[in-house]
N, C-alpha and C. Protein backbone atom coordinates (compact mmCIF):
# COMPACT_ATOMS: atom_id res chain seq x y z
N UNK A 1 122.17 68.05 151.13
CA UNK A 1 123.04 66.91 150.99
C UNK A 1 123.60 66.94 149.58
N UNK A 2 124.31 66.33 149.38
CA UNK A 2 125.56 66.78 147.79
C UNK A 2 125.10 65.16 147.49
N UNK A 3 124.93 65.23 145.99
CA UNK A 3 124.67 64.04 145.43
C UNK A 3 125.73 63.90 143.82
N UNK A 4 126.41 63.05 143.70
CA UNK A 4 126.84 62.74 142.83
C UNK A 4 126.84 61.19 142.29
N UNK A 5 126.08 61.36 140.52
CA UNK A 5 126.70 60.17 139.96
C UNK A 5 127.62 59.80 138.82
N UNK A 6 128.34 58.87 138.93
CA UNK A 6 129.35 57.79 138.33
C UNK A 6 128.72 57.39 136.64
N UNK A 7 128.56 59.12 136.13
CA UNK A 7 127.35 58.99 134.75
C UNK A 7 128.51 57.25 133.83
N UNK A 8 129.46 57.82 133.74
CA UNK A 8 130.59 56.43 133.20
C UNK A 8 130.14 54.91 133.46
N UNK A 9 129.41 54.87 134.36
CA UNK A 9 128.94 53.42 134.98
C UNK A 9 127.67 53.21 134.69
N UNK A 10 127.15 54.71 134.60
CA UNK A 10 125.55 54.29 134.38
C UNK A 10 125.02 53.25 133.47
N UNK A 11 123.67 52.56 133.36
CA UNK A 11 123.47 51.55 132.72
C UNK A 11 122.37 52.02 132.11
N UNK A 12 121.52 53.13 132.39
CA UNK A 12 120.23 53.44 131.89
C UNK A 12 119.04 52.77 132.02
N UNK A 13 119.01 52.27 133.07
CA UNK A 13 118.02 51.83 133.43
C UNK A 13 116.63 52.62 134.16
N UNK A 14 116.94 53.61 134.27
CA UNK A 14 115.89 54.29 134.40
C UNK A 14 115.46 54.47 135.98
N UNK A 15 115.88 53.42 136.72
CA UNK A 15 115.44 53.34 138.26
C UNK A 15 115.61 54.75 138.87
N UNK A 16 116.39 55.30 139.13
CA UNK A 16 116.39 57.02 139.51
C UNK A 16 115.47 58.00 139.29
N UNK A 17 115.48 58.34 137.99
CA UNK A 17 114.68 59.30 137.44
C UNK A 17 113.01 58.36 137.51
N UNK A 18 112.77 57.41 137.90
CA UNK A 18 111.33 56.99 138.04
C UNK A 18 111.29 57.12 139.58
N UNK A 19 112.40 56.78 140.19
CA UNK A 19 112.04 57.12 141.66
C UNK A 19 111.87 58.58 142.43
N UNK A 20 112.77 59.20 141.80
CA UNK A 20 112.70 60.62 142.05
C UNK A 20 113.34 61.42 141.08
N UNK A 21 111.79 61.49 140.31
CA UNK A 21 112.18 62.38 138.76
C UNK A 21 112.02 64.15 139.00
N UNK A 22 111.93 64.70 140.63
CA UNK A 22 112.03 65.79 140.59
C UNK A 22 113.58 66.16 140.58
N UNK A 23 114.18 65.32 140.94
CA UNK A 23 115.82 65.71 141.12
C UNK A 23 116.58 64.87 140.03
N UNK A 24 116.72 63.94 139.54
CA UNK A 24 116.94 62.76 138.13
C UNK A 24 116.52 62.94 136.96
N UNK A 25 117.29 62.99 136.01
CA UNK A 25 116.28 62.84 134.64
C UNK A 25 117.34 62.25 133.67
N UNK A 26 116.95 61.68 132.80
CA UNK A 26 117.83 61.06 131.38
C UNK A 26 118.58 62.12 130.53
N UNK A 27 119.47 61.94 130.32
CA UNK A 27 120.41 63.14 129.59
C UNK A 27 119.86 62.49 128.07
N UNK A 28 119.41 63.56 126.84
CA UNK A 28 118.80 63.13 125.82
C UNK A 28 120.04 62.86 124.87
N UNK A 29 121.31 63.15 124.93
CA UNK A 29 122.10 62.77 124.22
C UNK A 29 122.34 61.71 124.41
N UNK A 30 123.19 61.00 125.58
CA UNK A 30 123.96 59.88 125.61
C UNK A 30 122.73 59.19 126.44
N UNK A 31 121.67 59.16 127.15
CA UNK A 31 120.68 58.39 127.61
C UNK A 31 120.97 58.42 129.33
N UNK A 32 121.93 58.55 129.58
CA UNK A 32 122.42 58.29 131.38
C UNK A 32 121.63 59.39 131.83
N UNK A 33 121.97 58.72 133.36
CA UNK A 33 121.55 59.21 134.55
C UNK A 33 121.88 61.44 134.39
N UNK A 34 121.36 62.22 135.21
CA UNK A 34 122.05 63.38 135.10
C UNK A 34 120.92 63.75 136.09
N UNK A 35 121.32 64.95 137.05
CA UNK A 35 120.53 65.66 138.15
C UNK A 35 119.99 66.89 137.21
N UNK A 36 118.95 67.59 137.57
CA UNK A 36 118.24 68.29 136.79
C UNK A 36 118.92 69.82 136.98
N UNK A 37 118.81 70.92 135.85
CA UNK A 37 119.89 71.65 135.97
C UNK A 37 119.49 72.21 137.18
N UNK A 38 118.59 72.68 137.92
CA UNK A 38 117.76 73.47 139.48
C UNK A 38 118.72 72.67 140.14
N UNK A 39 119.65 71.67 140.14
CA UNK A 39 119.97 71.42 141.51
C UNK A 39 121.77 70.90 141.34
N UNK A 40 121.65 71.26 140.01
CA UNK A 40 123.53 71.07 139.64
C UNK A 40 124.30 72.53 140.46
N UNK A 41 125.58 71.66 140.68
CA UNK A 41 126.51 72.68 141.37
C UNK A 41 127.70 72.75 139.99
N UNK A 42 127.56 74.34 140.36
CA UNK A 42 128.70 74.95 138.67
C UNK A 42 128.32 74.10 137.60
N UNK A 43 127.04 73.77 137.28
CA UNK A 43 126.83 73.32 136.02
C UNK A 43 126.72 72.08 135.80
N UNK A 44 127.54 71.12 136.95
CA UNK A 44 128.07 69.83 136.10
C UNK A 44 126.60 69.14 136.62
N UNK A 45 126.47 68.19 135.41
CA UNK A 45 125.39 67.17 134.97
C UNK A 45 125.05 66.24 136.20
N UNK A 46 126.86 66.13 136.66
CA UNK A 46 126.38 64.57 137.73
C UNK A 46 126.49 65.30 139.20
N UNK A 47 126.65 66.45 139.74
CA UNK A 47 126.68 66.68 140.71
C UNK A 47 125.77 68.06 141.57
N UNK A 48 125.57 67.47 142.52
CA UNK A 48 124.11 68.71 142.95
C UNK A 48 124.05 68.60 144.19
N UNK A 49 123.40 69.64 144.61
CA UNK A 49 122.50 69.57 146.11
C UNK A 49 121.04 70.01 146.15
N UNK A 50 120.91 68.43 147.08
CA UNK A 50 119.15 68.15 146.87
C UNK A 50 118.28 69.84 147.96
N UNK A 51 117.82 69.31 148.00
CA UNK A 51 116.47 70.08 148.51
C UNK A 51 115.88 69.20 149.68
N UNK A 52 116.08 70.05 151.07
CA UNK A 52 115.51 68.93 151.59
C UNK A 52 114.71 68.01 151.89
N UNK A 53 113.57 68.39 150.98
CA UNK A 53 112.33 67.56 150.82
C UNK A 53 112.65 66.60 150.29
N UNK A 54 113.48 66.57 149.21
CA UNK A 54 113.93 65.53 148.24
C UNK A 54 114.37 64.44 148.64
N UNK A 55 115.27 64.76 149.92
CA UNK A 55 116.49 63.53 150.45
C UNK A 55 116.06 62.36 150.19
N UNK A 56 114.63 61.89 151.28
CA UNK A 56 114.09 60.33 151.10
C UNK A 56 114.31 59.85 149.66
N UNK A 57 113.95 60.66 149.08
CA UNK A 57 113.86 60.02 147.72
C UNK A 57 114.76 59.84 147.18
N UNK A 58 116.00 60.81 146.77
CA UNK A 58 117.19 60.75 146.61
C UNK A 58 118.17 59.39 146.79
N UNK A 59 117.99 59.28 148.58
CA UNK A 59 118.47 58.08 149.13
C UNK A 59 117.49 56.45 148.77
N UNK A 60 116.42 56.58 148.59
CA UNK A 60 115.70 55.76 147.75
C UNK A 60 116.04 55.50 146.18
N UNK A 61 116.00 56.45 145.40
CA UNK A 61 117.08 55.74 144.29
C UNK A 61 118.52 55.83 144.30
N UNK A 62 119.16 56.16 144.93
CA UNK A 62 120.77 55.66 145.66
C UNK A 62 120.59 53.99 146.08
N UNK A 63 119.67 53.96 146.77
CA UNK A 63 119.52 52.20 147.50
C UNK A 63 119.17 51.29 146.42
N UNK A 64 118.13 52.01 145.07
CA UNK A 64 117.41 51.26 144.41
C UNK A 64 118.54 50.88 143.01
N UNK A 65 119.50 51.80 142.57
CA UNK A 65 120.53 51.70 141.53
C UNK A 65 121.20 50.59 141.56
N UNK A 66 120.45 49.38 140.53
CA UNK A 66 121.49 48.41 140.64
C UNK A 66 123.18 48.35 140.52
N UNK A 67 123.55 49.34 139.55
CA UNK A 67 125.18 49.51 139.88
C UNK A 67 125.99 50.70 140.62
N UNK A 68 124.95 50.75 141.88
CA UNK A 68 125.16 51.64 142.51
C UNK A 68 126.20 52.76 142.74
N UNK A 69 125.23 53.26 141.56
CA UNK A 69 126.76 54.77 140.50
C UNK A 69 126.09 55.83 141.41
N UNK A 70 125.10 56.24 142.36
CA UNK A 70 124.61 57.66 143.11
C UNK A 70 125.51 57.26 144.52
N UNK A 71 126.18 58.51 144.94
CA UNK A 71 126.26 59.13 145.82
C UNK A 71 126.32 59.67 146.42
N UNK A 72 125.54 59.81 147.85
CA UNK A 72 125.14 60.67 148.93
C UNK A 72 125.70 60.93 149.65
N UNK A 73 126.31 62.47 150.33
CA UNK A 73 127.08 62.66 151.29
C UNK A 73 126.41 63.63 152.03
């Protein structure tokens, strides 16, 4: 499944990367959201494809993002 987030909107709250910190993690520069490099497509920070073990979780912090910047296709 292809996951992309809206890093511009992010708020840093952390909900993602605590829900599913195998695929999520905090970018140490600017603090936002970013998919971990194992699952970026051509590099970029906000966009990837999960693993399918991952999905539940994935879609669990997608549901859990209060400014719901992840999306799942």
């Amino acid at each position: 499944m292809k996951v992309s987030i809206d890093r511009m909107a992010c708020i840093s709250c952390g909900s993602c990367w605590d829900t599913c910190p195998d695929f999520f993690e905090q970018n140490p520069d600017d603090s936002f959201s970013q998919i971990i490099e194992e699952f970026r497509q051509n590099g970029m920070i906000a966009e990837g494809e999960s693993p399918q073990d991952q999905n539940d979780c994935i879609l669990d912090a997608a549901d859990l993002c209060p400014v719901q910047i992840i999306s799942v296709d």
